[in-house]
PDB file of N, CA and C in Angstrom:
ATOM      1  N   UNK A   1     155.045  69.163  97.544  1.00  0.00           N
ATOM      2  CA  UNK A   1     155.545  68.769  98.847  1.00  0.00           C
ATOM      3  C   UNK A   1     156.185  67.385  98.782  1.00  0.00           C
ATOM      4  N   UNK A   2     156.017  66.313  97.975  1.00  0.00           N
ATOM      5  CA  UNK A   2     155.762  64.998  98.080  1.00  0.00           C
ATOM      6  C   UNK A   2     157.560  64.926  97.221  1.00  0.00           C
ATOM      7  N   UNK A   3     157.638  65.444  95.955  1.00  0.00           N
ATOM      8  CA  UNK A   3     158.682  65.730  95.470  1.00  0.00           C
ATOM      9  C   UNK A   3     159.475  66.118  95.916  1.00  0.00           C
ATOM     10  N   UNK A   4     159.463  67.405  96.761  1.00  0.00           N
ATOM     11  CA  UNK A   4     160.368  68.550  97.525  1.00  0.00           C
ATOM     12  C   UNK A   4     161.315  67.049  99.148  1.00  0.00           C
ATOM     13  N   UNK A   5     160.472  66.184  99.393  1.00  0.00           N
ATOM     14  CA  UNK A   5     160.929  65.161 100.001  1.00  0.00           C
ATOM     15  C   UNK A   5     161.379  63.926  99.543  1.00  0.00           C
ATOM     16  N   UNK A   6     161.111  63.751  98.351  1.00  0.00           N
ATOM     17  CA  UNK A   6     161.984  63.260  97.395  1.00  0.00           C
ATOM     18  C   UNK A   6     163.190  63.286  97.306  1.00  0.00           C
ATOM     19  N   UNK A   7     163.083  64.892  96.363  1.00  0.00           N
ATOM     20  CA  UNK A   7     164.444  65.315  96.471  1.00  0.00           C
ATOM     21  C   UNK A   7     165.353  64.872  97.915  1.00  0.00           C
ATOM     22  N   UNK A   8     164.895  65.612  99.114  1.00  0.00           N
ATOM     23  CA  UNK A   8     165.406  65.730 100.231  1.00  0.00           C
ATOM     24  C   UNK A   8     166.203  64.539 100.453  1.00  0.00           C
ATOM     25  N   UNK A   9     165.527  63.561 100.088  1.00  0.00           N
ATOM     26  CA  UNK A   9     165.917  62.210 100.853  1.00  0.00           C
ATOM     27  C   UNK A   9     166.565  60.978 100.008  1.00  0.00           C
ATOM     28  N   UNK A  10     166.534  61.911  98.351  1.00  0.00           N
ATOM     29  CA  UNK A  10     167.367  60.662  97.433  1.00  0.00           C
ATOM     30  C   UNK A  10     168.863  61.217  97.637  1.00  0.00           C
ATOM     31  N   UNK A  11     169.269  59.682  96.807  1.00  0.00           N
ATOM     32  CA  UNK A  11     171.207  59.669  97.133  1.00  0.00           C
ATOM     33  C   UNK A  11     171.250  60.836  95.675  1.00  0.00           C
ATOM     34  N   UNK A  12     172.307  61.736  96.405  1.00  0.00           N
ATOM     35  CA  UNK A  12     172.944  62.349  94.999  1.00  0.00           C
ATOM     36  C   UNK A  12     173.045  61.535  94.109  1.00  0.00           C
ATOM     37  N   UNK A  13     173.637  62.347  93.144  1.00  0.00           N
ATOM     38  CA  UNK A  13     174.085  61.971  92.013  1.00  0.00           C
ATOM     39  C   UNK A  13     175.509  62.032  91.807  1.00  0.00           C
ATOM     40  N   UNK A  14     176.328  61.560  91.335  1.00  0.00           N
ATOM     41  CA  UNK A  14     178.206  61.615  91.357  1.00  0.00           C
ATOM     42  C   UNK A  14     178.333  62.982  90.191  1.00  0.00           C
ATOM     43  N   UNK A  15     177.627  63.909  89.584  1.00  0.00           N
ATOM     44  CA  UNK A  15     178.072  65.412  89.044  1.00  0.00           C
ATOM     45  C   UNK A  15     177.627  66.330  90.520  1.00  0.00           C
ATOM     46  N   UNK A  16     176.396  65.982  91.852  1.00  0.00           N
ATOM     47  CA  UNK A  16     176.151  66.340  92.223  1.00  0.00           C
ATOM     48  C   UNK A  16     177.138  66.315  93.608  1.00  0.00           C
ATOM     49  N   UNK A  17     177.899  65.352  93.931  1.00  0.00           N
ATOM     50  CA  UNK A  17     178.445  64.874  94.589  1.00  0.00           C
ATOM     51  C   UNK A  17     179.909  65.547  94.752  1.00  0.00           C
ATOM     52  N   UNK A  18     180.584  65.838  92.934  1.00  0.00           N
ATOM     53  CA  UNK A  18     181.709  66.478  92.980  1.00  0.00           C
ATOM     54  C   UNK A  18     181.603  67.737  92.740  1.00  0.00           C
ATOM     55  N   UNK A  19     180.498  68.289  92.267  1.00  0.00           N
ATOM     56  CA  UNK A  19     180.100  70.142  93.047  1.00  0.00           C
ATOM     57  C   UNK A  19     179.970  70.215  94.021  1.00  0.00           C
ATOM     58  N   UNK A  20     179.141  69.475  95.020  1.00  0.00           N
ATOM     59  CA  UNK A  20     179.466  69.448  96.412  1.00  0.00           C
ATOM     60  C   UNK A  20     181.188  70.073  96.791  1.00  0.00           C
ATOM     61  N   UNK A  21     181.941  68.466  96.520  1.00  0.00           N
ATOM     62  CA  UNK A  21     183.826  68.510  97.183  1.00  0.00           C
ATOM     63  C   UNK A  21     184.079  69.712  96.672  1.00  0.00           C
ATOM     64  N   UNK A  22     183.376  70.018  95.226  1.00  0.00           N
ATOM     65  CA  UNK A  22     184.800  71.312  94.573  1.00  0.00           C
ATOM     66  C   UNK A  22     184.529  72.702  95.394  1.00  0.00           C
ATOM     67  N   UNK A  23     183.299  72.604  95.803  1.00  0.00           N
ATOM     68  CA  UNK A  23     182.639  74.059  96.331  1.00  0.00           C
ATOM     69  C   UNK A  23     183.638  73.597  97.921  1.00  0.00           C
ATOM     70  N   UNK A  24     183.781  72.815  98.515  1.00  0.00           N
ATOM     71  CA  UNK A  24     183.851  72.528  99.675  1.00  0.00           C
ATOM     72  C   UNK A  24     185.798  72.881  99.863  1.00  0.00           C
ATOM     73  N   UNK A  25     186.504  72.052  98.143  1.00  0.00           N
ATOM     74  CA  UNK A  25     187.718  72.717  98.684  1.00  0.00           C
ATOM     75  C   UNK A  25     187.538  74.252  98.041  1.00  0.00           C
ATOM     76  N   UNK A  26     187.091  74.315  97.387  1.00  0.00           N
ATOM     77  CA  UNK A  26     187.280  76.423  97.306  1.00  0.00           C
ATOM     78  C   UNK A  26     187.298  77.036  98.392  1.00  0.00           C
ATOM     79  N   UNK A  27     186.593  76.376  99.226  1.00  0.00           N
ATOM     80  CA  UNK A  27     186.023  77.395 100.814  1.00  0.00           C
ATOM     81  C   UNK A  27     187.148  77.016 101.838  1.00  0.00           C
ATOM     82  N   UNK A  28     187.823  75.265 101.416  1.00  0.00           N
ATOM     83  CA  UNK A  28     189.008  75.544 102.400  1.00  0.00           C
ATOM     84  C   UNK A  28     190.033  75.524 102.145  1.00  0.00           C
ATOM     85  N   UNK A  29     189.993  76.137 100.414  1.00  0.00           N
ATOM     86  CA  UNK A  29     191.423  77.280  99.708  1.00  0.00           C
ATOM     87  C   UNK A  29     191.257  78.631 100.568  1.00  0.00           C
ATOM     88  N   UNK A  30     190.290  79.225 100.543  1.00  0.00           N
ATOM     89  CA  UNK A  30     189.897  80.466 101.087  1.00  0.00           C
ATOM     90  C   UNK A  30     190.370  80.727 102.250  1.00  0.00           C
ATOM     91  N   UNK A  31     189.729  79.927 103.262  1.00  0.00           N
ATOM     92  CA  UNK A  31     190.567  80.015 104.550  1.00  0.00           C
ATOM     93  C   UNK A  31     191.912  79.697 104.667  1.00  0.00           C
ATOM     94  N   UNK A  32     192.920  78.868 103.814  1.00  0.00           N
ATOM     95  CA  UNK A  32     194.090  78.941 104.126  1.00  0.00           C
ATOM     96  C   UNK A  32     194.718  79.854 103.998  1.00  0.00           C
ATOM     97  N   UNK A  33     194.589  80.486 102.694  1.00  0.00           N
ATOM     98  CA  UNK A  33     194.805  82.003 102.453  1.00  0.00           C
ATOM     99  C   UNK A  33     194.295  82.965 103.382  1.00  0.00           C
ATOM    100  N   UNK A  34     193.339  83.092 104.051  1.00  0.00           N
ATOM    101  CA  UNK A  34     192.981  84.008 105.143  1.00  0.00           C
ATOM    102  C   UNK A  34     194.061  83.484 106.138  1.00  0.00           C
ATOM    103  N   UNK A  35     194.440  82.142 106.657  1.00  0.00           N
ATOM    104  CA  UNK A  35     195.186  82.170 107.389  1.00  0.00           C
ATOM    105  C   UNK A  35     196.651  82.671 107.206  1.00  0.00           C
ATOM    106  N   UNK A  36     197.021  82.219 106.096  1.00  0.00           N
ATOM    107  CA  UNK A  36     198.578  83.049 105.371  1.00  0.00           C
ATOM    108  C   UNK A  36     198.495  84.607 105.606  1.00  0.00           C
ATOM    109  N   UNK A  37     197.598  85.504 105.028  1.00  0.00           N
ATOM    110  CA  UNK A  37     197.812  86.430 105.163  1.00  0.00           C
ATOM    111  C   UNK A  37     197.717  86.788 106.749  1.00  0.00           C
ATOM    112  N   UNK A  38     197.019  86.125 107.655  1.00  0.00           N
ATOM    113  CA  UNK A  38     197.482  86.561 109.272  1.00  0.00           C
ATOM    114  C   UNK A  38     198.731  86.233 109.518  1.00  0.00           C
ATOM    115  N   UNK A  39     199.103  85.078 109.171  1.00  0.00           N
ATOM    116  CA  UNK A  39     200.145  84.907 109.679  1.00  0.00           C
ATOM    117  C   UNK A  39     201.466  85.661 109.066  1.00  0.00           C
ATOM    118  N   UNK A  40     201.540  86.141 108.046  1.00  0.00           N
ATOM    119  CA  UNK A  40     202.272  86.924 107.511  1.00  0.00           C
ATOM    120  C   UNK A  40     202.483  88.094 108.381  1.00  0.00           C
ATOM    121  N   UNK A  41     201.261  88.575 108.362  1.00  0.00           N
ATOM    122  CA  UNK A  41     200.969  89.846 109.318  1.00  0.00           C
ATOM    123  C   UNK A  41     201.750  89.749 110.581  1.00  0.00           C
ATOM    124  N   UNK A  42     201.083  88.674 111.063  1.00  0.00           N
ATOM    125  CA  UNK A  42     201.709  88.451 112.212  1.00  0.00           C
ATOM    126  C   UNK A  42     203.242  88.435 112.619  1.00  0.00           C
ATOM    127  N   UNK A  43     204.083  88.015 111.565  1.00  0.00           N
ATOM    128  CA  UNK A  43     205.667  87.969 111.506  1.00  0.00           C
ATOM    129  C   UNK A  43     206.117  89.222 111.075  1.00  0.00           C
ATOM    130  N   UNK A  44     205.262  90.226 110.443  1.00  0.00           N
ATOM    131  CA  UNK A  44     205.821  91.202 109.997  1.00  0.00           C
ATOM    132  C   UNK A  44     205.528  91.927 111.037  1.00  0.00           C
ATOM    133  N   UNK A  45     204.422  91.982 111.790  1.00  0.00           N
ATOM    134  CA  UNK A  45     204.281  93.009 113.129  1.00  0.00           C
ATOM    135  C   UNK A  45     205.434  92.890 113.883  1.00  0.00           C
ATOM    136  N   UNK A  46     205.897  91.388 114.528  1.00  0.00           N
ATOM    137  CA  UNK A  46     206.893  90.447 115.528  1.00  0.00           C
ATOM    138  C   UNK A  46     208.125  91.649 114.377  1.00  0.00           C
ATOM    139  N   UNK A  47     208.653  91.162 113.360  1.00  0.00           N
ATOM    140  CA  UNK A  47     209.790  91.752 113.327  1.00  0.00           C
ATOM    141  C   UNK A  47     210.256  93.270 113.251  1.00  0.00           C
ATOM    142  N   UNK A  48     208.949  94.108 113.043  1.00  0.00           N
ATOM    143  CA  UNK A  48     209.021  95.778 113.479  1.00  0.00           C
ATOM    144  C   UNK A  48     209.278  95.751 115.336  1.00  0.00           C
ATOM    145  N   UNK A  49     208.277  95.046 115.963  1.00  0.00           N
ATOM    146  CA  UNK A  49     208.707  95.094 117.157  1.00  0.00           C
ATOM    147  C   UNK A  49     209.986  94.932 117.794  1.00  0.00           C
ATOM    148  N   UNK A  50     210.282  93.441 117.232  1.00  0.00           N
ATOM    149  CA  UNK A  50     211.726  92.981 117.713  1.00  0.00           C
ATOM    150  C   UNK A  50     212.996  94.601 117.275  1.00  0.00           C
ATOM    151  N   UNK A  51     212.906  95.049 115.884  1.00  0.00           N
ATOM    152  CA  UNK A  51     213.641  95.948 115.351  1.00  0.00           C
ATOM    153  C   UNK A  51     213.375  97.334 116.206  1.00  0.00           C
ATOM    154  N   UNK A  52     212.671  97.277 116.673  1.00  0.00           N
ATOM    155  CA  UNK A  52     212.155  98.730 117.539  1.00  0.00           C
ATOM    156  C   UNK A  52     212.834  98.370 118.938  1.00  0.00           C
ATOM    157  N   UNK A  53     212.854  97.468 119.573  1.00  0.00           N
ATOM    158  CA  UNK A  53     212.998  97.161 120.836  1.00  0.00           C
ATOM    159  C   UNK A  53     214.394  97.199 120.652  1.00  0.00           C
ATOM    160  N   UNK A  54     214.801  96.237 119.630  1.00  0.00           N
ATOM    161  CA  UNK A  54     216.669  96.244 119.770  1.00  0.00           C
ATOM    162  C   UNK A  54     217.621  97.706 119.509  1.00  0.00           C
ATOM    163  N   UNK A  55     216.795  98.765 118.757  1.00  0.00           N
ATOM    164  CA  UNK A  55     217.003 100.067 118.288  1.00  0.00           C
ATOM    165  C   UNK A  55     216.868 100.794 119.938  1.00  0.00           C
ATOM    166  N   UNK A  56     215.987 100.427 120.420  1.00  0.00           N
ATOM    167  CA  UNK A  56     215.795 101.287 121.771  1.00  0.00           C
ATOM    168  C   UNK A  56     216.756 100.418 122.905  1.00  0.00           C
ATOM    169  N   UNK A  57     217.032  99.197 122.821  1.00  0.00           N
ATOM    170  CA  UNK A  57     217.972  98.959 123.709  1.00  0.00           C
ATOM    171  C   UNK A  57     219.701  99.555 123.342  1.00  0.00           C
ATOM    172  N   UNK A  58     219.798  99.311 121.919  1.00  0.00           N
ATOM    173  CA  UNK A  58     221.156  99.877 121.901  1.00  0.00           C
ATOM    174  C   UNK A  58     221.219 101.186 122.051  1.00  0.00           C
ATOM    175  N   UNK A  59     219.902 102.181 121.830  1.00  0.00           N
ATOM    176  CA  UNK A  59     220.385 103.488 121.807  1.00  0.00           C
ATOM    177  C   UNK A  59     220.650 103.823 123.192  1.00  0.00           C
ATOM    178  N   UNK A  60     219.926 103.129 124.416  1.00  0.00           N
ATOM    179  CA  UNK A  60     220.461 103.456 125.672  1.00  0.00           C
ATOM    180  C   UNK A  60     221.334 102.822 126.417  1.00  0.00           C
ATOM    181  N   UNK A  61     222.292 102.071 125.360  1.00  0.00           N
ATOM    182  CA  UNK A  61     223.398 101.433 125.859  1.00  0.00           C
ATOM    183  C   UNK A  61     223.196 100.014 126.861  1.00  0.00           C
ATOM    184  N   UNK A  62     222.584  99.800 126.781  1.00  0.00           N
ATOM    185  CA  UNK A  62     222.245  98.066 127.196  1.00  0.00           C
ATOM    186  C   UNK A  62     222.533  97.179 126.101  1.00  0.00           C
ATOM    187  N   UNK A  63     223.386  96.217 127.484  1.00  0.00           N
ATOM    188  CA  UNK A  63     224.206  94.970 126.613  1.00  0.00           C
ATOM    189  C   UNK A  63     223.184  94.162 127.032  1.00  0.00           C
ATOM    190  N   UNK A  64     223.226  92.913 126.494  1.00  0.00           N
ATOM    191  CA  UNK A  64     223.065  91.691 126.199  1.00  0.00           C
ATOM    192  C   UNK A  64     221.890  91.540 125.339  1.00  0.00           C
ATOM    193  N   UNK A  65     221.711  92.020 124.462  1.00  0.00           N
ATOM    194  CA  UNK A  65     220.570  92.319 123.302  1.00  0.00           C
ATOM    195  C   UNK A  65     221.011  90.953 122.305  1.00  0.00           C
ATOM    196  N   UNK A  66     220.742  90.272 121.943  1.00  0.00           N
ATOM    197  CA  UNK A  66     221.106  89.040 120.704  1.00  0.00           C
ATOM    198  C   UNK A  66     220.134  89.961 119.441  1.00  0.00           C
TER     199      UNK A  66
END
């Protein structure tokens, strides 16, 4: 018990310190990539839509479509 609060309460160590950061950026490599692939998603959904909508406006002859 006496150790186990030891531990708890001493200063790292600087090998302990930069496993800490490296684990810390892996996890916020991870999420950027989770965010890329939404957002990818996301532009590729937007441009089927946009391509569907402009396909259905010209086929029924409505102007002012950009």
């Amino acid at each position: 018990m006496i150790t186990y609060l030891k531990k708890l309460f001493r200063q790292p160590t600087a090998p302990e310190l930069v496993l800490r950061e490296l684990s810390e950026a892996r996890l916020a490599k991870l999420e950027a990539q989770t965010a890329v692939d939404y957002a990818t998603a996301i532009v590729a959904y937007n441009d089927a839509r946009i391509a569907r909508l402009v396909e259905y406006m010209n086929a029924t002859g409505k102007t002012g479509v950009k």
